[in-house]
C-alpha atoms as a PDB file:
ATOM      1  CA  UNK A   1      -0.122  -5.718 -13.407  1.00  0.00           C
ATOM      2  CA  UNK A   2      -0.538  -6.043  -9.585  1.00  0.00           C
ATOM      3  CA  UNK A   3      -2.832  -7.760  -7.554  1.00  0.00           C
ATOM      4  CA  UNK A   4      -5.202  -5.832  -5.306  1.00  0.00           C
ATOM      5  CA  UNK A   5      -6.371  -8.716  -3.661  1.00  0.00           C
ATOM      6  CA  UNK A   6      -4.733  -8.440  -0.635  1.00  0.00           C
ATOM      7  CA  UNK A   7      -5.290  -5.072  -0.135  1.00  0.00           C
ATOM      8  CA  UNK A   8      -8.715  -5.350  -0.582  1.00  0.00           C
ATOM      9  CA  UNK A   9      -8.332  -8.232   2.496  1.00  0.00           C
ATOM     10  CA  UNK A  10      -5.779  -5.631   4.451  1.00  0.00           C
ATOM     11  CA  UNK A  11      -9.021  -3.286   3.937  1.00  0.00           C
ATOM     12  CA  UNK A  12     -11.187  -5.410   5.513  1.00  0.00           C
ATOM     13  CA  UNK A  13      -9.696  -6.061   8.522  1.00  0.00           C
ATOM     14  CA  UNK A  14      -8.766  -3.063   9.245  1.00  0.00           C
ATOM     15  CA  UNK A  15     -12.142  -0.927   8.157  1.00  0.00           C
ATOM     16  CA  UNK A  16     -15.658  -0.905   8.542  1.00  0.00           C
ATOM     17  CA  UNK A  17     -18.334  -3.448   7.126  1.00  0.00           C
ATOM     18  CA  UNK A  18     -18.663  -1.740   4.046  1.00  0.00           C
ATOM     19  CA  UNK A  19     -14.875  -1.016   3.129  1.00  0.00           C
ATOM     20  CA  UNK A  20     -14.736  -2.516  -0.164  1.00  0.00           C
ATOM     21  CA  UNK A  21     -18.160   0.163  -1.414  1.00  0.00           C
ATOM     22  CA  UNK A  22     -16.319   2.701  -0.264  1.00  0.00           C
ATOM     23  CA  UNK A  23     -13.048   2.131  -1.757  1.00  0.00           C
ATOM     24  CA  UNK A  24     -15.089   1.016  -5.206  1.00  0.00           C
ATOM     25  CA  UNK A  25     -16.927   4.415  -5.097  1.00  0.00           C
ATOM     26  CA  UNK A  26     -13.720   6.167  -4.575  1.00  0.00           C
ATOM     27  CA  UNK A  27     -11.688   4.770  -7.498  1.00  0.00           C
ATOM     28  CA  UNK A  28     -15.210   4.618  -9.390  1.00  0.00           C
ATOM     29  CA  UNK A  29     -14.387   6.538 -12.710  1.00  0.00           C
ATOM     30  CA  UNK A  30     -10.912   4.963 -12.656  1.00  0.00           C
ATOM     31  CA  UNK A  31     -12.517   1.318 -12.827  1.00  0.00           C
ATOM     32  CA  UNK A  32     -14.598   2.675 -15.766  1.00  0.00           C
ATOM     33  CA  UNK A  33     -12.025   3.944 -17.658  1.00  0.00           C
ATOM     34  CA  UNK A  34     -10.189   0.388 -17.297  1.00  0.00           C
ATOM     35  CA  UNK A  35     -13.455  -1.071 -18.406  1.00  0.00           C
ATOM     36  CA  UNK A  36     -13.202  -2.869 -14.557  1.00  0.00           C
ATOM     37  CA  UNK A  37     -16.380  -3.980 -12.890  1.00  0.00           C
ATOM     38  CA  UNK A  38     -16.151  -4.724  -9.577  1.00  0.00           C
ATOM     39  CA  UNK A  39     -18.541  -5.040  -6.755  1.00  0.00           C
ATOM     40  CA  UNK A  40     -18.045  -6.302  -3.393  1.00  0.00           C
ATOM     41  CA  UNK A  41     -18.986  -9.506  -4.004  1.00  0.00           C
ATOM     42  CA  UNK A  42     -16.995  -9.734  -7.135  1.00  0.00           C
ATOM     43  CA  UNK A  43     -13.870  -9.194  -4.681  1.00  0.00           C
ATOM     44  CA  UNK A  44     -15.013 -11.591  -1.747  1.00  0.00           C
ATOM     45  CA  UNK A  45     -15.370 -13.994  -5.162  1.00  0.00           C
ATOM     46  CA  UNK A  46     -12.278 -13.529  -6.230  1.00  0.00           C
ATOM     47  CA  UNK A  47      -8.976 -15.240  -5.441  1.00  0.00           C
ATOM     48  CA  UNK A  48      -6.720 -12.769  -7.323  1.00  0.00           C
ATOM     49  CA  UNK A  49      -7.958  -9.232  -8.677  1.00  0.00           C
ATOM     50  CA  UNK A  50      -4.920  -7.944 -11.483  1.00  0.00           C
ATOM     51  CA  UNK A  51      -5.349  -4.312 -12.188  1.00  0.00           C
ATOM     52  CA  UNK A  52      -2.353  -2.073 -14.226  1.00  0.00           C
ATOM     53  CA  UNK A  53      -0.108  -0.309 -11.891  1.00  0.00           C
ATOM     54  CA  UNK A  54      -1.143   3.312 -12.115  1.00  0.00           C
ATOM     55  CA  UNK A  55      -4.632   1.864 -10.960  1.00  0.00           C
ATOM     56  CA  UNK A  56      -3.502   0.089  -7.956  1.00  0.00           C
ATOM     57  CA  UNK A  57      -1.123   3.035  -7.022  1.00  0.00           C
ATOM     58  CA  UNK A  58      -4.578   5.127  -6.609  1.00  0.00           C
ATOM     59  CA  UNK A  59      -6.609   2.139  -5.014  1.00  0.00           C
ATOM     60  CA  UNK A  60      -3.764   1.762  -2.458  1.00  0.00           C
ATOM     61  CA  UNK A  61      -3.859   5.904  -1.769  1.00  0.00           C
ATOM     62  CA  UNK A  62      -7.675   5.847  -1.623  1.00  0.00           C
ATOM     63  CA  UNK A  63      -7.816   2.888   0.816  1.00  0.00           C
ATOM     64  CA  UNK A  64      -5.433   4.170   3.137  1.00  0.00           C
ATOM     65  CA  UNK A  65      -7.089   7.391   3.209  1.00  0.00           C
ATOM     66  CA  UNK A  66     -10.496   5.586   4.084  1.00  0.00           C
ATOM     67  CA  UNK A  67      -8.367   3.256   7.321  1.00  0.00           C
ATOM     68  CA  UNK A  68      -6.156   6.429   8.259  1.00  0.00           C
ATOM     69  CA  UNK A  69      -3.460   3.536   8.338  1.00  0.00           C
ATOM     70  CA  UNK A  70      -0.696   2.619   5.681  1.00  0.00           C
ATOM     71  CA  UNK A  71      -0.482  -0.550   3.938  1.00  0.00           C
ATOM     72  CA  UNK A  72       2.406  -2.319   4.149  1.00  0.00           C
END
């Protein structure tokens, strides 16, 4: 399990006012199939956000498509 907590913070510093709907919208049918609701103010909520590996690996891709920057 990883935490995509600070990504999600990386994200919004980086992007635009409504980063976190478009990364959610991205990685939509993912979060479904992980029976994972989020919303933006689920992650402004929340201090840690643990999602399997394979599922982080895409939100990671996805949000670094979205900046045009990589996440270090």
């Amino acid at each position: 399990m990883r935490d995509i907590k600070p990504l999600l913070n990386w994200a919004k510093q980086h992007g635009d006012a409504n980063i976190h709907d478009r990364i959610l919208m991205k990685v939509m049918p993912q979060l479904l199939k992980n029976d994972l609701k989020l919303t933006s103010q689920n992650i402004e909520a929340s201090k840690h956000i643990e999602v399997a590996q394979e599922l982080y690996d895409l939100i990671v891709e996805k949000t670094q498509d979205l900046i045009g920057k990589r996440y270090v």
